[in-house]
Structure formats: C-alpha cells, structure tokens
PDB file of N, CA and C in Angstrom:
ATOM      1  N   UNK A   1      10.635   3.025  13.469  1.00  0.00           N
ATOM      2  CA  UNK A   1       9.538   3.558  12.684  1.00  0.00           C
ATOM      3  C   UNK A   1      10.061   4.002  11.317  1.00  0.00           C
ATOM      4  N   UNK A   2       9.107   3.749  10.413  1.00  0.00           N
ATOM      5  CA  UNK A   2       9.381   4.450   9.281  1.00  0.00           C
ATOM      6  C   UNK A   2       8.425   5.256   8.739  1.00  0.00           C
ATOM      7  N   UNK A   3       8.709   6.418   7.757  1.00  0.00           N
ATOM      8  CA  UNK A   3       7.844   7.198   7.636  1.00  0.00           C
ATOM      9  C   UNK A   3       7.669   6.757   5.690  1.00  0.00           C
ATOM     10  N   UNK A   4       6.281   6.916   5.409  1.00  0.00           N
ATOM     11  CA  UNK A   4       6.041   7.165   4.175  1.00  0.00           C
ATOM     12  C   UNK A   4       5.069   7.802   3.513  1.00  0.00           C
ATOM     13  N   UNK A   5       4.968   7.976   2.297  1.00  0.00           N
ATOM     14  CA  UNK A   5       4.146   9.243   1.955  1.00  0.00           C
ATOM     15  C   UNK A   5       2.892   8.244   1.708  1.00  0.00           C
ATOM     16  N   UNK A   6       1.712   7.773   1.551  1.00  0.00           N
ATOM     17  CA  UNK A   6       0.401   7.025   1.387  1.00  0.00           C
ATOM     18  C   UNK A   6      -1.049   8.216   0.543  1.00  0.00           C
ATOM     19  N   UNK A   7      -1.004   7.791  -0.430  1.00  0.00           N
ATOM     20  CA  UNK A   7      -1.963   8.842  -1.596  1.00  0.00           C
ATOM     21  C   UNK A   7      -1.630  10.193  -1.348  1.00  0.00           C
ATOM     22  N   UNK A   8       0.175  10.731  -1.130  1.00  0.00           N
ATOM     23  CA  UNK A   8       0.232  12.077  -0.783  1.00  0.00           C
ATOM     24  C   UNK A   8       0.173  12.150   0.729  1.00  0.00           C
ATOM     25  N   UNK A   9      -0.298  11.325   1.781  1.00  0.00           N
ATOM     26  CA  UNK A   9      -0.321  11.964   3.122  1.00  0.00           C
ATOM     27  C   UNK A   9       0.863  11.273   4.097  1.00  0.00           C
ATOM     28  N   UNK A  10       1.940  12.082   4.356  1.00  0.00           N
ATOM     29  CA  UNK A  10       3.053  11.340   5.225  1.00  0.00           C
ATOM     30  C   UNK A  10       2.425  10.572   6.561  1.00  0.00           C
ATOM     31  N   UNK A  11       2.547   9.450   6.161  1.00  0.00           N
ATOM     32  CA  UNK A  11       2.278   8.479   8.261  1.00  0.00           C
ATOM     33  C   UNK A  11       3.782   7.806   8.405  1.00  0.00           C
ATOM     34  N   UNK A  12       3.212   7.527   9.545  1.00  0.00           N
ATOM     35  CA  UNK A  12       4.470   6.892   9.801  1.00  0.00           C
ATOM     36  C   UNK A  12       3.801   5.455  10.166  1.00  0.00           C
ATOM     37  N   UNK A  13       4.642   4.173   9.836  1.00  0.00           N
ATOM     38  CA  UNK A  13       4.511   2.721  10.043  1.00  0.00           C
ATOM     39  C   UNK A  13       5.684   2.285  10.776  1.00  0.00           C
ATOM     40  N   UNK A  14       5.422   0.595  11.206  1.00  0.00           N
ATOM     41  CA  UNK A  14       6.110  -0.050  11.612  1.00  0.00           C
ATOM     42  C   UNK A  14       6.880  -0.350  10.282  1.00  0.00           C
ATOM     43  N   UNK A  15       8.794  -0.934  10.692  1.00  0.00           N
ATOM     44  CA  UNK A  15       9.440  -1.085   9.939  1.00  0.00           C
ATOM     45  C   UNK A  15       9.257  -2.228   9.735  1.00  0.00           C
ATOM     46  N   UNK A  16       9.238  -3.115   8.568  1.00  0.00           N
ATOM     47  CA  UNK A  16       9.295  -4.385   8.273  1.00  0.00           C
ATOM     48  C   UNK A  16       7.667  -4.572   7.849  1.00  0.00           C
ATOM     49  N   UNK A  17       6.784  -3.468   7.656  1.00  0.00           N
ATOM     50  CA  UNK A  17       5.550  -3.555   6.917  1.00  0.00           C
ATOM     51  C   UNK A  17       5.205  -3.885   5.747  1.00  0.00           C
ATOM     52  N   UNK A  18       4.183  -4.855   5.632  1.00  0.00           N
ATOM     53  CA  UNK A  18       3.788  -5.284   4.382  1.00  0.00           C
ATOM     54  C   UNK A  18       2.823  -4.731   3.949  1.00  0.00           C
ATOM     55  N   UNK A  19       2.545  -4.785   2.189  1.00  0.00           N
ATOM     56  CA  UNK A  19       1.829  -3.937   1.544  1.00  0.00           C
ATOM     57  C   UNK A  19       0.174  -4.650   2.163  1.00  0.00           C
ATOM     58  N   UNK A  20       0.123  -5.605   2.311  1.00  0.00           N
ATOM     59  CA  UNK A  20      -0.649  -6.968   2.652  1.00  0.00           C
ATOM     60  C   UNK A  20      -1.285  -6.270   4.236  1.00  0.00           C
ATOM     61  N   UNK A  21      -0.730  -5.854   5.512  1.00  0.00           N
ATOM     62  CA  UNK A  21      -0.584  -5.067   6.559  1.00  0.00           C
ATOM     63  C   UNK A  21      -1.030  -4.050   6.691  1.00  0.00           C
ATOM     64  N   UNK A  22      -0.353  -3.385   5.701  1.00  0.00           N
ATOM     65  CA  UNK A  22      -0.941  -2.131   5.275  1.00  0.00           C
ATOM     66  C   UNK A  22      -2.305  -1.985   5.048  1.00  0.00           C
ATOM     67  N   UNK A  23      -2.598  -2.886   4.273  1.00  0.00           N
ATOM     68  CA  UNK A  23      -4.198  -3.106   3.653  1.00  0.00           C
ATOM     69  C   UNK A  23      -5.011  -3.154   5.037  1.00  0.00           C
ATOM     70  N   UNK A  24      -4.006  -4.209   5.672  1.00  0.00           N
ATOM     71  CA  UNK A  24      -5.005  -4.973   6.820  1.00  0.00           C
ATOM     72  C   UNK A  24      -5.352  -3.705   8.006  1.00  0.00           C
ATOM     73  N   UNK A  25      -4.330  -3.089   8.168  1.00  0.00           N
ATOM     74  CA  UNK A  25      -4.571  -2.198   9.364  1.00  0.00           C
ATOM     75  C   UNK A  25      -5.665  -1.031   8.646  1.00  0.00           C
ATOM     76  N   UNK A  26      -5.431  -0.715   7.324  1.00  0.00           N
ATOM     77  CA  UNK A  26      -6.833   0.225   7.427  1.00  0.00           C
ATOM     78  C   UNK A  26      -7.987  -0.151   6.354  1.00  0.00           C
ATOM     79  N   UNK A  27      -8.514  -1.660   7.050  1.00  0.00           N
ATOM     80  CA  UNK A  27      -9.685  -2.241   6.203  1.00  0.00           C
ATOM     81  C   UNK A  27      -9.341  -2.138   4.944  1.00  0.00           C
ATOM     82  N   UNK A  28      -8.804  -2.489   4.264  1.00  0.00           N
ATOM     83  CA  UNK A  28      -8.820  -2.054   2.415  1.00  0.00           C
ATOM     84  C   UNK A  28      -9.105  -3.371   1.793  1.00  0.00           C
ATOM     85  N   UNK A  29     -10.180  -3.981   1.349  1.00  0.00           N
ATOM     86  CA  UNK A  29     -10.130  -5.103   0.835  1.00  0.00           C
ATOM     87  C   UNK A  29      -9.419  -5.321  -0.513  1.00  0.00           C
ATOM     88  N   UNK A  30      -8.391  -6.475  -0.638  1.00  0.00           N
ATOM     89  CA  UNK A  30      -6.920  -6.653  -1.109  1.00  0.00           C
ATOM     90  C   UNK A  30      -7.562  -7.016  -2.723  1.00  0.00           C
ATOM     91  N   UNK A  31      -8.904  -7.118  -2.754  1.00  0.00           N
ATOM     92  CA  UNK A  31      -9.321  -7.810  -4.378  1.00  0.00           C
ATOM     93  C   UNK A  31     -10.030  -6.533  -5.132  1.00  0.00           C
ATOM     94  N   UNK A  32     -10.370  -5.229  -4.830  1.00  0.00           N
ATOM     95  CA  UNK A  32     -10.657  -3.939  -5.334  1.00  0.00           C
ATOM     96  C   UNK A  32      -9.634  -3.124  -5.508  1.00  0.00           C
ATOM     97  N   UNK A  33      -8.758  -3.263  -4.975  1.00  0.00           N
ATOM     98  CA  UNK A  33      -7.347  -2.163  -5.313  1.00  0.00           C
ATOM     99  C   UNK A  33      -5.891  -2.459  -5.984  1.00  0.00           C
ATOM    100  N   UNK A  34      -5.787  -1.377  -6.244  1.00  0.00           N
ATOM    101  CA  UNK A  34      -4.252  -1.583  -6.939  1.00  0.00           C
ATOM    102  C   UNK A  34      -3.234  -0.949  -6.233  1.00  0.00           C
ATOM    103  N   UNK A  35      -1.891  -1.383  -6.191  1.00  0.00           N
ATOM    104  CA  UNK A  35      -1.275  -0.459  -5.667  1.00  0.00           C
ATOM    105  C   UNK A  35      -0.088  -0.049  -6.126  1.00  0.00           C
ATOM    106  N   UNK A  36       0.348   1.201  -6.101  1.00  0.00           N
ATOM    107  CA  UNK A  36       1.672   1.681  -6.760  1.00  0.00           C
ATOM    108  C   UNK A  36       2.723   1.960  -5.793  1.00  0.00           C
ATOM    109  N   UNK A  37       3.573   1.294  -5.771  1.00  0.00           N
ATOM    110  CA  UNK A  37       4.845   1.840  -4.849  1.00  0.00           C
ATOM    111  C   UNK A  37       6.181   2.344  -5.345  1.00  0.00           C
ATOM    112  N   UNK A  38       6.346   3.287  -5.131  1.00  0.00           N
ATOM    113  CA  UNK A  38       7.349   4.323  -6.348  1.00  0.00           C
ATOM    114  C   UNK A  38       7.389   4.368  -7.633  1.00  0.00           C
ATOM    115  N   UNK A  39       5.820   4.530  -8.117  1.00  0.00           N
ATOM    116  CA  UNK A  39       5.698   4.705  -9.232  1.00  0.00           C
ATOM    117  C   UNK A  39       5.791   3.229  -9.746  1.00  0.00           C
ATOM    118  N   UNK A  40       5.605   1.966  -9.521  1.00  0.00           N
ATOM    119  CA  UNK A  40       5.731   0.936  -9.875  1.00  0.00           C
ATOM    120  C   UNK A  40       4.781  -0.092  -9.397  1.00  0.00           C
ATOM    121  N   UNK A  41       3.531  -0.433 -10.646  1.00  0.00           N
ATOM    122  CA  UNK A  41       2.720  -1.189  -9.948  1.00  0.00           C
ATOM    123  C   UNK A  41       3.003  -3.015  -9.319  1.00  0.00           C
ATOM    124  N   UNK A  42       2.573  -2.942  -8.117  1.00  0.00           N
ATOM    125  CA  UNK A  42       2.903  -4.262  -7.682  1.00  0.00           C
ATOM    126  C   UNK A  42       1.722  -5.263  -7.656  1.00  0.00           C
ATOM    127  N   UNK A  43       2.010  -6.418  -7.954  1.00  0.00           N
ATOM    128  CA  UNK A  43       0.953  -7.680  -8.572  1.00  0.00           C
ATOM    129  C   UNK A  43       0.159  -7.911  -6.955  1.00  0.00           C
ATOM    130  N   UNK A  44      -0.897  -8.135  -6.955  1.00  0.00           N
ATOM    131  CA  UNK A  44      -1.347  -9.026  -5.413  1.00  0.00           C
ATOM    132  C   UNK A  44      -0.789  -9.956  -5.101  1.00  0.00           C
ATOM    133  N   UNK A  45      -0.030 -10.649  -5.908  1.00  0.00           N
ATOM    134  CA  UNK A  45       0.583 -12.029  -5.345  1.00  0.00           C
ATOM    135  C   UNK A  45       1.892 -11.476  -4.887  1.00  0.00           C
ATOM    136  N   UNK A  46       1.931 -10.287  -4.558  1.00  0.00           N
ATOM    137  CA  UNK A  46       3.036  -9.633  -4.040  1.00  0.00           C
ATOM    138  C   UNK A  46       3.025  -8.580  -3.114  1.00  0.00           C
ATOM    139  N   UNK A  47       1.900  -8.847  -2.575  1.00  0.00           N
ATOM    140  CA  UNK A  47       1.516  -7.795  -1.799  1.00  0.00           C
ATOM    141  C   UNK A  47       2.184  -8.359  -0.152  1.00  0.00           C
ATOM    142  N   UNK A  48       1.999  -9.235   0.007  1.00  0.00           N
ATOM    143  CA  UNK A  48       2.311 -10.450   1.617  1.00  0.00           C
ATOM    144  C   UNK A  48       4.140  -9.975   1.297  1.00  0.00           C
ATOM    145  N   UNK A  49       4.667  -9.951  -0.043  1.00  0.00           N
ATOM    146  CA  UNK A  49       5.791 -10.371   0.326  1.00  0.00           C
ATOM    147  C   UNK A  49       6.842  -8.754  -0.296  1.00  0.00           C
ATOM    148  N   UNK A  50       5.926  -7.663   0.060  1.00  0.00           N
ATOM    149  CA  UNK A  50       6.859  -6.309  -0.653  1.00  0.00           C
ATOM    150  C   UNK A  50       6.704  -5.589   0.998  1.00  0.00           C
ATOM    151  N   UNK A  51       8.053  -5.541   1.183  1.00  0.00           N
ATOM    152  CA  UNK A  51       7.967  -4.634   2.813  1.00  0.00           C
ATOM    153  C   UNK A  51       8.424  -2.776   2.572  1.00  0.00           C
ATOM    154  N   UNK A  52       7.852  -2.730   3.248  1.00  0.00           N
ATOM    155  CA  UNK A  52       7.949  -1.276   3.131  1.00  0.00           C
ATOM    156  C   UNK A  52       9.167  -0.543   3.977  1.00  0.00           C
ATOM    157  N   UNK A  53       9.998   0.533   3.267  1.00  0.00           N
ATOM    158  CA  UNK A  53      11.135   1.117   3.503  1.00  0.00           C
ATOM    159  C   UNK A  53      10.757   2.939   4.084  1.00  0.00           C
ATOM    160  N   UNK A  54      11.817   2.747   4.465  1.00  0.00           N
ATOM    161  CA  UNK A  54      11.517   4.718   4.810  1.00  0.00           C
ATOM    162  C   UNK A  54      11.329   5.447   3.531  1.00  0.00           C
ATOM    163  N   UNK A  55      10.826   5.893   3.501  1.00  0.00           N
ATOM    164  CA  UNK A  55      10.360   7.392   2.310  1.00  0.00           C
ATOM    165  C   UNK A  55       9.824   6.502   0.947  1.00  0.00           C
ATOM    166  N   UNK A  56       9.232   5.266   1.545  1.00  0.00           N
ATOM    167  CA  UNK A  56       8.738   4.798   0.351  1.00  0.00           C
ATOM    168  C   UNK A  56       7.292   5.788   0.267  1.00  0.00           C
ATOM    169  N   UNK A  57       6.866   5.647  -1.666  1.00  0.00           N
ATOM    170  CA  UNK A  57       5.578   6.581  -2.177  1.00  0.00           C
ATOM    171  C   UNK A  57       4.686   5.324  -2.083  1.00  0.00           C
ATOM    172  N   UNK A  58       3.318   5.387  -1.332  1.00  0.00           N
ATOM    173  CA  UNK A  58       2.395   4.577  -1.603  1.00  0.00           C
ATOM    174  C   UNK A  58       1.262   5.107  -2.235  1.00  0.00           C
ATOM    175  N   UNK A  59       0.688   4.415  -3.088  1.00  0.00           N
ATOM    176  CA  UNK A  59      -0.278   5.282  -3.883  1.00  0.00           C
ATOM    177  C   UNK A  59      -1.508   4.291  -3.966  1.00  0.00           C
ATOM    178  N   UNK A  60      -2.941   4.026  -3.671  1.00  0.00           N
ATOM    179  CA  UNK A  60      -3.880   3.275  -3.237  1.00  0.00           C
ATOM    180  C   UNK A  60      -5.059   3.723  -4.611  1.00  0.00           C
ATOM    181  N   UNK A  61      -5.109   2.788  -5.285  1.00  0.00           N
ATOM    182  CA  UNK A  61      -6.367   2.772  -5.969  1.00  0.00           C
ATOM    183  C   UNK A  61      -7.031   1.921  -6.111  1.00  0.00           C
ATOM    184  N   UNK A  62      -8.210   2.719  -5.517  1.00  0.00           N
ATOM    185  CA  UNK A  62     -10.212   1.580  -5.275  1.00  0.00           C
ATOM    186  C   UNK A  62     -10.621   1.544  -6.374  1.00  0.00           C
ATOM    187  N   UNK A  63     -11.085  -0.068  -6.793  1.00  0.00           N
ATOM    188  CA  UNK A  63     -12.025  -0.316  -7.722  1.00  0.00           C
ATOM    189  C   UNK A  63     -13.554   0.193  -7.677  1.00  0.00           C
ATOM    190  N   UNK A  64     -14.261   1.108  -8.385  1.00  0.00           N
ATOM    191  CA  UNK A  64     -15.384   0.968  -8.098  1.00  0.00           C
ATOM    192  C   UNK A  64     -16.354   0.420  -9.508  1.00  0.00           C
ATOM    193  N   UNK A  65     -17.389  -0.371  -9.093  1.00  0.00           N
ATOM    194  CA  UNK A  65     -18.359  -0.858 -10.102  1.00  0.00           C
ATOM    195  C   UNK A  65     -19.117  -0.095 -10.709  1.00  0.00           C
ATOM    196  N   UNK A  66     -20.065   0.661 -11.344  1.00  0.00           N
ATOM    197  CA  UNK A  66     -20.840   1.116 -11.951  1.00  0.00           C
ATOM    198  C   UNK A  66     -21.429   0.817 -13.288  1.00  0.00           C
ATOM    199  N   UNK A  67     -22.247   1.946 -13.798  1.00  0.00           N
ATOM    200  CA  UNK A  67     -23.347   1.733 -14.648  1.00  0.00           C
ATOM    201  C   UNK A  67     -23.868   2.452 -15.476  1.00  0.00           C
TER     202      UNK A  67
END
C-alpha cells in the first residue's frame, strides 16, 4: 500500500496506481479535470502512464461550465 495526500485528504492506494485508476475508481471523468502531482501539472496523455508513489501530493481540479 501506499499512502498519499489527494486535495489535502491522506488515503491510502494500491502501489503501482495510475493517475488514469485513480480517476477510474472514484468516477472522475478524465476530459473535465486537471491534475497536479507535486505541484506539477500532468498532460492527459499522461495520465494511463504516471504511477503513483508513497507520499505523492495529488491535487484534482473540476471543470465547471457556466454563464
């Protein structure tokens, strides 16, 4: 197991997790969000292939539409 911090809240994941996984296990549709992992934003075409480490920072931001 590894543990990481996700918008500030420590969980713990499976080791060898993808940012892609990540998404998948808590519904996040992959074309509204951005994501920052230690302070460093990562592209979607890199999401399948960035695995996640112990005490990595995940930081999740939703697109929303408005008016």
């Amino acid at each position: 197991m590894a543990k990481i911090k996700l918008n500030g809240k420590n969980i713990s994941i499976l080791e060898d997790t993808s940012l892609l996984s990540l998404l998948e296990k808590y519904k996040i549709d992959k074309k509204k969000i951005a994501i920052e992992l230690n302070g460093k934003i990562v592209q979607k075409n890199r999401f399948q292939k960035t695995f996640l480490k112990n005490l990595d920072r995940v930081e999740l931001v939703h697109f929303i539409g408005g008016g």
